[in-house]
Protein backbone atom coordinates (compact mmCIF):
# COMPACT_ATOMS: atom_id res chain seq x y z
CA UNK A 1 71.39 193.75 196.77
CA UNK A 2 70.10 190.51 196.16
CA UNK A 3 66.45 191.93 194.56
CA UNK A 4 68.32 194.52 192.47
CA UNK A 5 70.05 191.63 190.70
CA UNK A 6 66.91 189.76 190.60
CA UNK A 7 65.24 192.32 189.13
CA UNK A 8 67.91 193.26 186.74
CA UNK A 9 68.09 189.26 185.81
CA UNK A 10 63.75 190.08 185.05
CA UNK A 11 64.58 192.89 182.82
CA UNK A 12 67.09 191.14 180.48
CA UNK A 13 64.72 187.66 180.31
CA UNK A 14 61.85 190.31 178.71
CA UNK A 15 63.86 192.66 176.70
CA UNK A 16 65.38 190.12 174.98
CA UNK A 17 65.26 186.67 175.25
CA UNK A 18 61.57 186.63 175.55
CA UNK A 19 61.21 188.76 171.82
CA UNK A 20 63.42 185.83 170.50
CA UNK A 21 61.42 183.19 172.03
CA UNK A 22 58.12 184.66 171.01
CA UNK A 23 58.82 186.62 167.68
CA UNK A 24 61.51 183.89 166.24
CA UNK A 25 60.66 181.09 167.97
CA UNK A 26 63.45 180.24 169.09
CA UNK A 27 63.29 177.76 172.01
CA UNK A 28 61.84 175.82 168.84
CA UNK A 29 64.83 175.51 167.06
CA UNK A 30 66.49 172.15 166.49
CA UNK A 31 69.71 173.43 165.29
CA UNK A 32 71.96 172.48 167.59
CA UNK A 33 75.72 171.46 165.61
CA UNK A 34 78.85 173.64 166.07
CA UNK A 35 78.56 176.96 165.97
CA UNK A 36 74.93 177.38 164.21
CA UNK A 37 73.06 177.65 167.11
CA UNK A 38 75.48 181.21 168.21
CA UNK A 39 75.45 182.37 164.61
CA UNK A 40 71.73 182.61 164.00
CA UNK A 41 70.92 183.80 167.78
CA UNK A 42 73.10 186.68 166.86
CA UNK A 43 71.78 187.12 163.61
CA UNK A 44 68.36 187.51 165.36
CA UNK A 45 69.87 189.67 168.35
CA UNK A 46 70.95 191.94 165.16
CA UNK A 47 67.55 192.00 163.60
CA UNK A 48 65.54 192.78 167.00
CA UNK A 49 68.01 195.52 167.61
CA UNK A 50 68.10 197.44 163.87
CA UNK A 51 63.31 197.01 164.38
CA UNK A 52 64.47 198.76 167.66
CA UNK A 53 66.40 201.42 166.55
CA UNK A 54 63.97 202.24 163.44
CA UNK A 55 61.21 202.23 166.43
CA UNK A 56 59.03 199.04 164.85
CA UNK A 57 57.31 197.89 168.17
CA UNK A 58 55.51 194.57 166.86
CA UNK A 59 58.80 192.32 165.44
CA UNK A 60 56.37 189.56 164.73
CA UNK A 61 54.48 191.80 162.24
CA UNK A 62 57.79 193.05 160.90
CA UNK A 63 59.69 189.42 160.48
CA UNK A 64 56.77 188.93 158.13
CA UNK A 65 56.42 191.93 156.47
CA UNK A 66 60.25 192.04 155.77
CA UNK A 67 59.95 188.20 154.27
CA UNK A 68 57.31 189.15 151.88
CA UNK A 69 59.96 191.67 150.01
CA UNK A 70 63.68 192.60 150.89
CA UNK A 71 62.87 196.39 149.11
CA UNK A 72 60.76 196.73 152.80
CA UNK A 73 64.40 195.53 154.62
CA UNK A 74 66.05 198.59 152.52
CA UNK A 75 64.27 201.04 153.80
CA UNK A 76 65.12 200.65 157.04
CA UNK A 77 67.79 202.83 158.62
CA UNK A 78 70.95 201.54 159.67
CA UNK A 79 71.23 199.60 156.83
């Protein structure tokens, strides 16, 4: 019981928070007032899951391809 929890605890740390840490940097950021710091982890939970669902594999490559020109963003799906 105990390892299956463990190793579910493993899966979520990489799937997720390690993309946000690594492709947004986020353990970086210093924003830390009132409801900021939710608002723009979910605004990057959003982005890593609409690169997931259009199968992009390498978000770092895509967060900068995507700020060089917003026509890229619209041809996404899901948008």
């Amino acid at each position: 019981m105990g390892s299956a929890i463990w190793g579910s605890h493993w899966a979520i740390e990489n799937s997720l928070h390690y993309v946000k840490d690594v492709a947004f940097l986020e353990d970086c950021n210093r924003m830390r007032s009132k409801q900021i710091p939710v608002v723009t982890s979910l605004l990057r939970s959003m982005a890593i899951n609409l690169l997931n669902f259009n199968k992009i594999t390498n978000i770092t490559q895509a967060r900068k391809l995507f700020a060089w020109g917003i026509d890229n963003l619209f041809s996404l799906k899901g948008i």
